[in-house]
PDB file of N, CA and C in Angstrom:
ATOM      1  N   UNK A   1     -13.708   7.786   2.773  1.00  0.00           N
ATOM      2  CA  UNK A   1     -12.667   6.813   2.486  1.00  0.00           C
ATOM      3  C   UNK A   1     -12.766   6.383   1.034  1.00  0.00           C
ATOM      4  N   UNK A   2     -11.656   6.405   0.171  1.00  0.00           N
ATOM      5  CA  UNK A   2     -11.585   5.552  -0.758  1.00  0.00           C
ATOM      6  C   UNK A   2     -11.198   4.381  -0.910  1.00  0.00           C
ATOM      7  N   UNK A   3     -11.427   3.567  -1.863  1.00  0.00           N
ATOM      8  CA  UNK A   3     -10.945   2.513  -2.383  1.00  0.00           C
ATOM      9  C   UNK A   3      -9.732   1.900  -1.859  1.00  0.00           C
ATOM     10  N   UNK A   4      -9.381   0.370  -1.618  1.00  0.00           N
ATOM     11  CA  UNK A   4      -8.328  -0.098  -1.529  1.00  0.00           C
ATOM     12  C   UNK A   4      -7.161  -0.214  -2.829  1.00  0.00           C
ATOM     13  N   UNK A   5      -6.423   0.679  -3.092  1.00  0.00           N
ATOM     14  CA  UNK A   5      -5.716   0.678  -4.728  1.00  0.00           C
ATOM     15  C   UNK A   5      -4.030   0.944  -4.067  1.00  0.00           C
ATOM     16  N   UNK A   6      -3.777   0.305  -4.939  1.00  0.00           N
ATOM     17  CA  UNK A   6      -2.357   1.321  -4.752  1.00  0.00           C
ATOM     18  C   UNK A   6      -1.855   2.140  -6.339  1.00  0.00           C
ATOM     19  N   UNK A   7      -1.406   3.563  -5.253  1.00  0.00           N
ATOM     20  CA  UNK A   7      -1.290   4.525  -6.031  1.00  0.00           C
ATOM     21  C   UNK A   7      -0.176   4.749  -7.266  1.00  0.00           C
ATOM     22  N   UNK A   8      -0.095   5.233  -8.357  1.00  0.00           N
ATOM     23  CA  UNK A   8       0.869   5.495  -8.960  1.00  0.00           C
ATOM     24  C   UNK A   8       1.690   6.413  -8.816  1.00  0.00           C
ATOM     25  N   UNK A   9       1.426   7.545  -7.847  1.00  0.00           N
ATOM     26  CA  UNK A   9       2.144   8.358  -7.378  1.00  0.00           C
ATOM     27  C   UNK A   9       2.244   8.332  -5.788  1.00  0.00           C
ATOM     28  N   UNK A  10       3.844   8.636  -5.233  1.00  0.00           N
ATOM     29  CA  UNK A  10       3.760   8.461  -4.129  1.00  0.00           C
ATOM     30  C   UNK A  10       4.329   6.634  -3.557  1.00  0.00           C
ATOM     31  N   UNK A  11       4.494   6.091  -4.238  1.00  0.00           N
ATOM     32  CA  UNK A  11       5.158   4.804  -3.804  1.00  0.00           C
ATOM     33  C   UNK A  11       6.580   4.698  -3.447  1.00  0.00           C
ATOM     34  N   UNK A  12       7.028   3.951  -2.424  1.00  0.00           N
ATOM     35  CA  UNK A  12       8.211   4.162  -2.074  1.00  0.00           C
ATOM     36  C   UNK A  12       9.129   2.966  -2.680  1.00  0.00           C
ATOM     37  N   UNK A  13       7.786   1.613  -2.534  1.00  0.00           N
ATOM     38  CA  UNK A  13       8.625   0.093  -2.859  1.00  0.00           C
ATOM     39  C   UNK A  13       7.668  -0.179  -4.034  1.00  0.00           C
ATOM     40  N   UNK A  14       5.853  -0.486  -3.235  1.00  0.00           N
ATOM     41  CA  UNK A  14       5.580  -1.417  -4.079  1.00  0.00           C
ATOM     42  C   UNK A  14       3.754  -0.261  -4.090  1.00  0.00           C
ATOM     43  N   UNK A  15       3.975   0.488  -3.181  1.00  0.00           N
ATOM     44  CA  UNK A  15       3.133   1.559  -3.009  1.00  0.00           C
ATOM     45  C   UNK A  15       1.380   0.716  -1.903  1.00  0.00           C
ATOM     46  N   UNK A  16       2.202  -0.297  -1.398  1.00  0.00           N
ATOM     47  CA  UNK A  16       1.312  -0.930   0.071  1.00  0.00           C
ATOM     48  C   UNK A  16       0.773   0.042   1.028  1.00  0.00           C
ATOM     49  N   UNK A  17       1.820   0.307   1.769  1.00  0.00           N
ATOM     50  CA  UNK A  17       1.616   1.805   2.454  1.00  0.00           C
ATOM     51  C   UNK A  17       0.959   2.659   2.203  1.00  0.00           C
ATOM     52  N   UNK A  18       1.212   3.079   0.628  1.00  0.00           N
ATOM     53  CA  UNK A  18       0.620   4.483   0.129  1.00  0.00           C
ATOM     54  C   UNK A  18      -1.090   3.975   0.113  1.00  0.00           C
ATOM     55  N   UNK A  19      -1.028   2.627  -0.151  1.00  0.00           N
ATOM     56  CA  UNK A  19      -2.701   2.282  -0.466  1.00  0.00           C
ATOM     57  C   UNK A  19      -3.273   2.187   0.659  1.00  0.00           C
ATOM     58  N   UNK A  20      -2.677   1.771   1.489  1.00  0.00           N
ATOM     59  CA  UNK A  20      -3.656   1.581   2.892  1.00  0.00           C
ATOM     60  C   UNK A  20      -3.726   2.754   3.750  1.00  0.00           C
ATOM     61  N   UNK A  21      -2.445   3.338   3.557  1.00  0.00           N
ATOM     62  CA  UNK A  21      -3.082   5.375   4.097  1.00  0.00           C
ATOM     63  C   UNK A  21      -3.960   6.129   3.293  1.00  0.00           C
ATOM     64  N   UNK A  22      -4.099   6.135   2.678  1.00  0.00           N
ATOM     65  CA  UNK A  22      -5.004   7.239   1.617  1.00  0.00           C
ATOM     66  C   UNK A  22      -6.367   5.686   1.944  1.00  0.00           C
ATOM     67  N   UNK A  23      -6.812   4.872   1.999  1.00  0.00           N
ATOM     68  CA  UNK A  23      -8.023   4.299   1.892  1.00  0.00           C
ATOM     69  C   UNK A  23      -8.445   4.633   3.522  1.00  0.00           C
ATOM     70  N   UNK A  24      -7.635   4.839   4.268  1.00  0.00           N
ATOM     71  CA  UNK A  24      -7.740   5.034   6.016  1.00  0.00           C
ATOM     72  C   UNK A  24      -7.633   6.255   6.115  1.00  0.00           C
ATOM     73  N   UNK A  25      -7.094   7.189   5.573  1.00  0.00           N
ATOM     74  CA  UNK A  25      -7.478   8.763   5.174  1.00  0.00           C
ATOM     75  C   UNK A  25      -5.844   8.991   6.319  1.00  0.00           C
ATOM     76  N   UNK A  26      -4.801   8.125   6.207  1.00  0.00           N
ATOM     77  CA  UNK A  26      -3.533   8.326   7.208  1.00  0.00           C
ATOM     78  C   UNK A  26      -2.370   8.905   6.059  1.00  0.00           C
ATOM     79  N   UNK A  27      -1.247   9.533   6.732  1.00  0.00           N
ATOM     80  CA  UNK A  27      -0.027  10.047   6.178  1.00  0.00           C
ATOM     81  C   UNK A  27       0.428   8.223   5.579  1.00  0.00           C
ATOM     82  N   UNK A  28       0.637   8.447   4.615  1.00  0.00           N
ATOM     83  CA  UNK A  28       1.292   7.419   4.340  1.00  0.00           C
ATOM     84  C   UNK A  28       2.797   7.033   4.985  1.00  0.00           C
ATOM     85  N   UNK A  29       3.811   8.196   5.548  1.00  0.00           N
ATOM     86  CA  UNK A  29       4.918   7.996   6.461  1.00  0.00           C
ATOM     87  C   UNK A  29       4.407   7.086   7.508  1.00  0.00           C
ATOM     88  N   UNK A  30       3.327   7.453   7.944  1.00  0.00           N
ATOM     89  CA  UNK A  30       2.653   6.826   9.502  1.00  0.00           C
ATOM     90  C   UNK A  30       2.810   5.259   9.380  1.00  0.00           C
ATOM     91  N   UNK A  31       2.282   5.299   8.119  1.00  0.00           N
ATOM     92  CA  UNK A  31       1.785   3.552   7.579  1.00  0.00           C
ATOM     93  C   UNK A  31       3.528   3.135   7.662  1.00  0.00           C
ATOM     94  N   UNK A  32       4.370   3.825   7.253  1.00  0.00           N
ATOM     95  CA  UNK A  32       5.450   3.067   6.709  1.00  0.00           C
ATOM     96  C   UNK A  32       6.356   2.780   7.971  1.00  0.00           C
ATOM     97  N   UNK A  33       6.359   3.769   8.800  1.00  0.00           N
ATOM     98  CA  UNK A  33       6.582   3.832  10.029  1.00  0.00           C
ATOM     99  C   UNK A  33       6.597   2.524  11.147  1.00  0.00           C
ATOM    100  N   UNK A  34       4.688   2.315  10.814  1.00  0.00           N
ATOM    101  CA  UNK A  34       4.260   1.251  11.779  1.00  0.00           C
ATOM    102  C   UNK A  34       4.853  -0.190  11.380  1.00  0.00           C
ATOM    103  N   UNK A  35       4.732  -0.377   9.670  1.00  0.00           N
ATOM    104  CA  UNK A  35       5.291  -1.142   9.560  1.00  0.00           C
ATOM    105  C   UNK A  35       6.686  -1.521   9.801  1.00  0.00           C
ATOM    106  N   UNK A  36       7.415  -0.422   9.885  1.00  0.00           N
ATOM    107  CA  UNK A  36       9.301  -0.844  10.077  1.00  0.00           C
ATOM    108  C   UNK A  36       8.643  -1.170  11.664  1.00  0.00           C
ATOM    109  N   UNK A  37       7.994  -0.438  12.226  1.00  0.00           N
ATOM    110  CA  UNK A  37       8.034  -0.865  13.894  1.00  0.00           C
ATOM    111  C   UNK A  37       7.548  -2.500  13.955  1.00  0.00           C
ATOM    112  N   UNK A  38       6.400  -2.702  13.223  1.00  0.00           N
ATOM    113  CA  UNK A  38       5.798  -4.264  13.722  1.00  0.00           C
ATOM    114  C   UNK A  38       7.020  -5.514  12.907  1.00  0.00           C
ATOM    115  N   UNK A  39       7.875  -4.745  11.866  1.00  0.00           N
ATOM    116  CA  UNK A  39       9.263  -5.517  11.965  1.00  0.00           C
ATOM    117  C   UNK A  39       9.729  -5.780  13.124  1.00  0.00           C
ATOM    118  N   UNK A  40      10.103  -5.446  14.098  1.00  0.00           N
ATOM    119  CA  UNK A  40      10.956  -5.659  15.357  1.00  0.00           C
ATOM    120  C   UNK A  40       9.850  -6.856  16.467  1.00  0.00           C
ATOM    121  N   UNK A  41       9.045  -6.771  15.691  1.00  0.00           N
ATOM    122  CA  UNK A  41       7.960  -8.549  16.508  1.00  0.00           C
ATOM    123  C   UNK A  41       7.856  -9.558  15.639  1.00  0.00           C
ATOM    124  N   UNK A  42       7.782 -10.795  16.144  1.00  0.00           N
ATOM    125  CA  UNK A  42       7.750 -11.526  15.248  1.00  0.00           C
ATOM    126  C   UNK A  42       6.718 -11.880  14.329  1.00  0.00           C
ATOM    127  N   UNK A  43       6.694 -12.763  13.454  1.00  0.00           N
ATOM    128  CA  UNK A  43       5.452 -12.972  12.489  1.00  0.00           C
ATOM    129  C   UNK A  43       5.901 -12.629  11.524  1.00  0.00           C
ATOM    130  N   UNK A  44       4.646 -12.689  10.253  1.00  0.00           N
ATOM    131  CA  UNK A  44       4.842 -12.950   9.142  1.00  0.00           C
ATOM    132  C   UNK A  44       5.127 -11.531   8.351  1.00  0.00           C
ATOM    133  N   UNK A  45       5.027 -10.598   9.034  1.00  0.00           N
ATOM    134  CA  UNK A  45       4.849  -8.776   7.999  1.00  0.00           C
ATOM    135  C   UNK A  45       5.599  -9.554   6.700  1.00  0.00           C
ATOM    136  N   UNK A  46       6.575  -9.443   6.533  1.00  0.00           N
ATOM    137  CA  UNK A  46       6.990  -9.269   4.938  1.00  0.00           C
ATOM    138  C   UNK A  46       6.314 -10.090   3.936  1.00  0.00           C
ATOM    139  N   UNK A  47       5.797 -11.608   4.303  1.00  0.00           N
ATOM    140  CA  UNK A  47       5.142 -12.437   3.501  1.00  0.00           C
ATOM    141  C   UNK A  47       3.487 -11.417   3.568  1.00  0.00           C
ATOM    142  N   UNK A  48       2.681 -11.163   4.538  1.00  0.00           N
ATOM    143  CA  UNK A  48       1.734  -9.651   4.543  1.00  0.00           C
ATOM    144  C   UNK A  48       2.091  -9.200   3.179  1.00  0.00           C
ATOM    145  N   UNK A  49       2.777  -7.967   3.293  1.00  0.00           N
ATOM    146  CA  UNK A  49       3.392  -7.604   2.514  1.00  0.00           C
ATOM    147  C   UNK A  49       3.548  -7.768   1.115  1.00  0.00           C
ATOM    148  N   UNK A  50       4.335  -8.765   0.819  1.00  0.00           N
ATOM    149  CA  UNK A  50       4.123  -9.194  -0.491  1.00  0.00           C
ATOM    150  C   UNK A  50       2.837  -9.546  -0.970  1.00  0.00           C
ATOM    151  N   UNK A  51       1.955 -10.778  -0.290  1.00  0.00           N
ATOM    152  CA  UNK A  51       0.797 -10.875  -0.718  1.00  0.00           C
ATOM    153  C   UNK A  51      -0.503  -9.332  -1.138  1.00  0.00           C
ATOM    154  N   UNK A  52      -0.413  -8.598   0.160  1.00  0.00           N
ATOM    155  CA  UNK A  52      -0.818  -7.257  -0.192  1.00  0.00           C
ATOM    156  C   UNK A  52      -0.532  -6.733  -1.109  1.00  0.00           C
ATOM    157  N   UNK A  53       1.145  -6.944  -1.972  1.00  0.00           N
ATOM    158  CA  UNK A  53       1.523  -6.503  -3.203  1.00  0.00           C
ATOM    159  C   UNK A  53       0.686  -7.410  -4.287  1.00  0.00           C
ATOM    160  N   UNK A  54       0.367  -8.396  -4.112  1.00  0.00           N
ATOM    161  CA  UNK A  54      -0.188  -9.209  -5.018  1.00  0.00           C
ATOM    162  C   UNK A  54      -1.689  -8.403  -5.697  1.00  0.00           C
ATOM    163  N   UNK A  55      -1.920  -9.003  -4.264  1.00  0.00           N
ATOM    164  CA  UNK A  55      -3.565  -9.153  -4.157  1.00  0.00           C
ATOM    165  C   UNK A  55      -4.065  -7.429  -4.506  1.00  0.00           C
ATOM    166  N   UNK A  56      -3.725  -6.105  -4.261  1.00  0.00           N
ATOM    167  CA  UNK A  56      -3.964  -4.679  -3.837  1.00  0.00           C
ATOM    168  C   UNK A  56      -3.508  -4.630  -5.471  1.00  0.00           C
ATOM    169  N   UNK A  57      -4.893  -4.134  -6.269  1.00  0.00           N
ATOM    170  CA  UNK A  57      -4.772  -3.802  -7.097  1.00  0.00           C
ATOM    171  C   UNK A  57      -4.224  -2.196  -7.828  1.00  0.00           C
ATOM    172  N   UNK A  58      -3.472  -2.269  -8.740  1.00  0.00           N
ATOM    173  CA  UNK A  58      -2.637  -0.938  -8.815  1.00  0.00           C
ATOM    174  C   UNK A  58      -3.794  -0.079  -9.316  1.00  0.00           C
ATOM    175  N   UNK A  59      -3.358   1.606  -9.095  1.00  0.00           N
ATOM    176  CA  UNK A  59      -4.033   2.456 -10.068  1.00  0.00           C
ATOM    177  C   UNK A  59      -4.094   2.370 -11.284  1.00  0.00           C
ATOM    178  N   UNK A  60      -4.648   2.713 -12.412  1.00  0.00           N
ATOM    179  CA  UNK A  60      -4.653   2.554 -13.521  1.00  0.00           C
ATOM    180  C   UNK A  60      -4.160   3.997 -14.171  1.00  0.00           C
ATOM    181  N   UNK A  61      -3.402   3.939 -15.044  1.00  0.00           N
ATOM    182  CA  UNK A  61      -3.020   5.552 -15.535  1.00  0.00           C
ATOM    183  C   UNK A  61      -4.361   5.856 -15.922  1.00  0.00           C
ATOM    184  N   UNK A  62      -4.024   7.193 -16.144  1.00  0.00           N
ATOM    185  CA  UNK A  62      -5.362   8.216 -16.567  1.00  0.00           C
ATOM    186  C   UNK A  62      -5.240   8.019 -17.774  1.00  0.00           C
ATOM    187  N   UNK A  63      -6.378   7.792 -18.608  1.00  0.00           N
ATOM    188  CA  UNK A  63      -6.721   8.164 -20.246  1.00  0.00           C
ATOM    189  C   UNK A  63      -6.622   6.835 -20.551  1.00  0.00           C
ATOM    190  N   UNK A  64      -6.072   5.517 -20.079  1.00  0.00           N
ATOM    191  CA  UNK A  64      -5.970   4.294 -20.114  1.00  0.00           C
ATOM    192  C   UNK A  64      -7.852   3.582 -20.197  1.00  0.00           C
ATOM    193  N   UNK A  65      -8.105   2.779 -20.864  1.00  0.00           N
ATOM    194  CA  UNK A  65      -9.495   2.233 -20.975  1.00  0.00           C
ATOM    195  C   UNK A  65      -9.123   0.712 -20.342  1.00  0.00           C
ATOM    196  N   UNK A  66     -10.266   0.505 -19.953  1.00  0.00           N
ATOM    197  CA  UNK A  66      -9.993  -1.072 -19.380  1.00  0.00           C
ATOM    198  C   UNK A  66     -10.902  -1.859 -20.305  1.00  0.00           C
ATOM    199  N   UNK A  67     -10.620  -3.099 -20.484  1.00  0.00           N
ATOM    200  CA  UNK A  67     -11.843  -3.831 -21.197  1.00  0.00           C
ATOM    201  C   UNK A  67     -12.629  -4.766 -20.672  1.00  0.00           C
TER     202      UNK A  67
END
């Protein structure tokens, strides 16, 4: 398993999905899937969601240095 990141390639919205399939070793469709399904119950998914966009740190381009 890798890292919790979201990817620079492969994002559909905010690339949530893409990060939590590839760290769970899942199709990222699967992820996106479950989520349109746990839409149809109630609760909070989209506020999830956004915060996960927050908090789920992005990839960093390649050749990029951090300081």
């Amino acid at each position: 398993m890798s890292t919790l990141m979201r990817p620079r390639d492969g994002r559909v919205i905010a690339g949530v999905c893409a990060g939590l399939a590839n760290r769970f070793g899942l199709r990222p469709w699967t992820v996106r899937v479950l989520f349109l399904l746990s839409c149809l119950l109630p609760g909070p998914q989209f506020i999830a969601y956004l915060v996960m966009w927050i908090v789920i740190p992005g990839e960093q381009a390649r050749g990029t240095a951090t300081v």
